[in-house]
Protein backbone atom coordinates (compact mmCIF):
# COMPACT_ATOMS: atom_id res chain seq x y z
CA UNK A 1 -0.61 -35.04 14.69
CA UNK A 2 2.42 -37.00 15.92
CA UNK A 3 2.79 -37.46 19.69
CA UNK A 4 5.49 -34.77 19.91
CA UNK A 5 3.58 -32.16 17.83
CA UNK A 6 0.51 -32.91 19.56
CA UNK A 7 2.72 -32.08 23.09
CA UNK A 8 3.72 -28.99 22.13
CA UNK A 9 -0.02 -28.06 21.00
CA UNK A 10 -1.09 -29.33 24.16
CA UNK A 11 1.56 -27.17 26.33
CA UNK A 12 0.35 -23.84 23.98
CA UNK A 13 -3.16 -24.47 24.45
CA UNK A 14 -2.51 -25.01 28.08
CA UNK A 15 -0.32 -21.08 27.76
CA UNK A 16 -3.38 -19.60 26.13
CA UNK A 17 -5.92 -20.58 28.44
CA UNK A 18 -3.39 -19.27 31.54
CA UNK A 19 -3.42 -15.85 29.14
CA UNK A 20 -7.30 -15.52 28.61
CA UNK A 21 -7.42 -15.84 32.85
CA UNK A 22 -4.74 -13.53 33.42
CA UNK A 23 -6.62 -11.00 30.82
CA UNK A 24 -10.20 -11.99 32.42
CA UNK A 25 -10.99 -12.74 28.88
CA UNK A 26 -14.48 -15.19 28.75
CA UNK A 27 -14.54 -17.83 25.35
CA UNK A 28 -17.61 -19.16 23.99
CA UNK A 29 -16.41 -22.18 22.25
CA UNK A 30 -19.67 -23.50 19.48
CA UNK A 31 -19.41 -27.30 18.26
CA UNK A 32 -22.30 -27.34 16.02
CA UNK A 33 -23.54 -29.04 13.15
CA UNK A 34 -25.27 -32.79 11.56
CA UNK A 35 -25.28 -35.40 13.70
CA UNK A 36 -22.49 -37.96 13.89
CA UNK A 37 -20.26 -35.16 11.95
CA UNK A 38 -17.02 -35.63 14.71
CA UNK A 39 -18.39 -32.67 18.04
CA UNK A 40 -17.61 -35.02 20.19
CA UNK A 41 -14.42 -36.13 19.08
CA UNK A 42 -13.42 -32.46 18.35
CA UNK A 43 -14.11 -31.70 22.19
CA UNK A 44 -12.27 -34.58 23.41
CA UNK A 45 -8.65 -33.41 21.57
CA UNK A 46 -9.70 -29.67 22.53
CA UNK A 47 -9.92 -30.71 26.61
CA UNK A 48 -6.97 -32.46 26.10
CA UNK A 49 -5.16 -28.92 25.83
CA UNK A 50 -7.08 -27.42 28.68
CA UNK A 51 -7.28 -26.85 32.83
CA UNK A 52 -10.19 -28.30 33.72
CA UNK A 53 -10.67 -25.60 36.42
CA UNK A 54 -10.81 -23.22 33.44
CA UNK A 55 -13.52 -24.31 31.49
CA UNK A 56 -17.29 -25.86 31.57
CA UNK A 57 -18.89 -27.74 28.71
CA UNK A 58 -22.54 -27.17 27.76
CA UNK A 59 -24.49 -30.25 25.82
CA UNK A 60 -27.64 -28.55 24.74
CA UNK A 61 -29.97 -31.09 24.16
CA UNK A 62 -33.77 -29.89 23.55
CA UNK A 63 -34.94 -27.81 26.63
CA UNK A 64 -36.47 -29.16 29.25
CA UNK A 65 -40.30 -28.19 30.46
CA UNK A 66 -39.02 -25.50 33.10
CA UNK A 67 -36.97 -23.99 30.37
CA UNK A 68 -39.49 -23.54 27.92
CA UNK A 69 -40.87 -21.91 30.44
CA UNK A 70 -38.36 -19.23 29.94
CA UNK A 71 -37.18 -17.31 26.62
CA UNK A 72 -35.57 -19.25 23.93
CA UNK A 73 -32.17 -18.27 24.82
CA UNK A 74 -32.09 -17.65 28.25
CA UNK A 75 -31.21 -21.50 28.76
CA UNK A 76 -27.86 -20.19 26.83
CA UNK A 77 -26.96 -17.03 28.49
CA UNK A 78 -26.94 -18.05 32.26
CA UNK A 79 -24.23 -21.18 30.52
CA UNK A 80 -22.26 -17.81 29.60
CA UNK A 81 -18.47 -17.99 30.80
CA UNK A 82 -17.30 -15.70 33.61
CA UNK A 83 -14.15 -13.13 32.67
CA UNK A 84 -10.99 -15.94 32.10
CA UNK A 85 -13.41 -18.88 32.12
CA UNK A 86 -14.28 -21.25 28.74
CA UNK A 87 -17.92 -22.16 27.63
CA UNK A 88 -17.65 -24.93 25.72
CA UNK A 89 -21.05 -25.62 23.78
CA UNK A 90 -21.92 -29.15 21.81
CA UNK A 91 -24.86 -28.20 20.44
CA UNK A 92 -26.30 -24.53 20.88
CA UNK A 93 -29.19 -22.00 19.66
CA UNK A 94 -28.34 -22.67 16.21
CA UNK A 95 -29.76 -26.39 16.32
CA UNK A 96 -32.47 -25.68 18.61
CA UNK A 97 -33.62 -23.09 16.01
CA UNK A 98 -33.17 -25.33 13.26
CA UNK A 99 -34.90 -28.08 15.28
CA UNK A 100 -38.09 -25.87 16.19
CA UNK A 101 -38.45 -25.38 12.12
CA UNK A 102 -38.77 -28.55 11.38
CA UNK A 103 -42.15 -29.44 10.27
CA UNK A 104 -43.60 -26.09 12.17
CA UNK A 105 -44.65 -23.44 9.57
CA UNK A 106 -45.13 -20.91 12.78
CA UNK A 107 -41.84 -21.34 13.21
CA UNK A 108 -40.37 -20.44 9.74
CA UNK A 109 -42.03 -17.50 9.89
CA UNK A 110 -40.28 -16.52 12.74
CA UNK A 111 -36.74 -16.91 11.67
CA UNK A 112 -36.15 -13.33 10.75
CA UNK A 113 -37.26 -12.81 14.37
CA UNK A 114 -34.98 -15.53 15.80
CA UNK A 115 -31.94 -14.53 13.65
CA UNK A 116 -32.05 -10.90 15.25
CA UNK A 117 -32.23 -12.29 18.60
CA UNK A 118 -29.12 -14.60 18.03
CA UNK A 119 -27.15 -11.70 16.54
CA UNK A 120 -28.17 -9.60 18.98
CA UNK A 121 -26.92 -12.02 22.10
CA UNK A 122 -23.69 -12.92 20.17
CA UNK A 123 -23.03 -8.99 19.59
CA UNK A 124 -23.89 -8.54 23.24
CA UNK A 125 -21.28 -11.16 24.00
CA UNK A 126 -18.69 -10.18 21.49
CA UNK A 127 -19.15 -6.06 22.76
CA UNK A 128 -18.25 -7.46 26.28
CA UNK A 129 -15.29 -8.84 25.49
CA UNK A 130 -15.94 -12.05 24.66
CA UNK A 131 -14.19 -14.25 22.29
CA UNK A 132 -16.70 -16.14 20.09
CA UNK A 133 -15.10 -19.17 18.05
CA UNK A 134 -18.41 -20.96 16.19
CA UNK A 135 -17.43 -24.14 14.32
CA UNK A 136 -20.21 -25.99 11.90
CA UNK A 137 -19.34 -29.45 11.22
CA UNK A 138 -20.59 -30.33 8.08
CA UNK A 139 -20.74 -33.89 6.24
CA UNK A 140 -22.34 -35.07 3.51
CA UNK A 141 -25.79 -37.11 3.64
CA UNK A 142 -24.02 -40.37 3.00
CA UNK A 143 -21.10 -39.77 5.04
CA UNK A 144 -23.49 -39.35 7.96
CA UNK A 145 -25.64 -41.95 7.02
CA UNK A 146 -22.31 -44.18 6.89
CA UNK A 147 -21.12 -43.16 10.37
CA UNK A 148 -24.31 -43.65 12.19
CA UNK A 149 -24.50 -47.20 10.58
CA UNK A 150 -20.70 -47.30 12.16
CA UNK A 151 -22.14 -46.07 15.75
CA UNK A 152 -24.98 -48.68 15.37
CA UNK A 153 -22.75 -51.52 14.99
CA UNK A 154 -21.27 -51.17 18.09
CA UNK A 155 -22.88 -51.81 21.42
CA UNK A 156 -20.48 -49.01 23.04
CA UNK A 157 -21.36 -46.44 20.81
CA UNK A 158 -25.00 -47.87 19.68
CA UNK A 159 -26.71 -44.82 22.25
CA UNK A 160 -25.35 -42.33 19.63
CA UNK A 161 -27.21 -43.35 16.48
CA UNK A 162 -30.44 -41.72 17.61
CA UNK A 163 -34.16 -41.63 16.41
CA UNK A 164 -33.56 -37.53 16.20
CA UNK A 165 -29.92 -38.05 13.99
CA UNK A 166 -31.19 -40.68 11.81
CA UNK A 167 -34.44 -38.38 11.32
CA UNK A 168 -31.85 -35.35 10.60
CA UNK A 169 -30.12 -37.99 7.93
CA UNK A 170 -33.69 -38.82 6.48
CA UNK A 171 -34.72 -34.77 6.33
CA UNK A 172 -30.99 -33.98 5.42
CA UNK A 173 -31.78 -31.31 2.50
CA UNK A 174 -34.52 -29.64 4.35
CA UNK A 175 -31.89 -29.45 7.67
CA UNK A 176 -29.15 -28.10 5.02
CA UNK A 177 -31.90 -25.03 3.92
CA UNK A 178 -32.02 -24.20 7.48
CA UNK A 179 -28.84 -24.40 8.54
CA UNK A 180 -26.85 -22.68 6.09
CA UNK A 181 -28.78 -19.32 6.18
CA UNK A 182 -28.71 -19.03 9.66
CA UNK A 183 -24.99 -19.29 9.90
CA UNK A 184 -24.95 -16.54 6.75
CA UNK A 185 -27.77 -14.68 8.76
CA UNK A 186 -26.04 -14.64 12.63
CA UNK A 187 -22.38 -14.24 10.80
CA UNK A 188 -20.68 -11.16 13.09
């Protein structure tokens, strides 16, 4: 957008947010989806338009020891927003599902199972009064292939090309067979 356009979006966002407080309105915000596909570029313009005191972002990377400890989602729900607050996720329950799958036939078999949970949380959420906004970033094998090359290039950005994205690029078809039935599966 050009700079003027993207002030105006900037001062609406900013008008919505003071709205969702004054209501006491909680927003999960989900940036999911493949590796290198734009998250954290889509957070960065989204903050742009926000309080800071309003909001909290969540990068779910895999869980750690203590939280396995715990039930698969719990590590989720206690990142849950407060009435008028944003919960901003990069990464969520979606990937760590999709992750566990990989390469574990225990945990295929369990998908049903997980997909039930997830619905069930999000309905929990949604019943509550909270607005859910889920956003899957999708690219294609190559064009993710092409932008983690990009990241690699760089020394700045050469942290974000991954052994766990360029293993998602390699295993790209057997990510997209997971992925794309658990978003028609967990779709309120």
């Amino acid at each position: 957008p050009e700079p003027v356009e993207f002030d105006r979006l900037s001062q609406r966002m900013m008008a919505l947010q003071q709205g969702l407080r004054t209501l006491g309105i909680p927003v999960v915000i989900l940036l999911e989806g493949w590796d290198a596909a734009g998250k954290g570029t889509m957070l960065g313009e989204l903050l742009e338009g926000l309080d800071a005191r309003g909001y909290k972002v969540h990068v779910m990377d895999r869980p750690s020891q203590e939280e396995r400890c715990y039930p698969p989602l719990r590590r989720h729900w206690v990142a849950m927003p407060a009435k008028g607050s944003i919960s901003l996720f990069v990464g969520s329950w979606y990937r760590e599902v999709s992750n566990n799958c990989l390469g574990s036939k225990a945990a295929r078999k369990e998908l049903p199972l997980r997909y039930a949970q997830i619905v069930q949380m999000e309905s929990q959420l949604v019943c509550d009064g909270t607005l859910l906004l889920k956003f899957l970033l999708n690219v294609s094998k190559k064009e993710q292939k092409s932008r983690l090359k990009e990241l690699e290039s760089k020394k700045s950005t050469r942290w974000r090309a991954t052994r766990e994205a360029w293993e998602q690029n390699e295993r790209y078809e057997e990510m997209a067979r997971l992925y794309y039935p658990m978003m028609t599966h967990t779709n309120l």
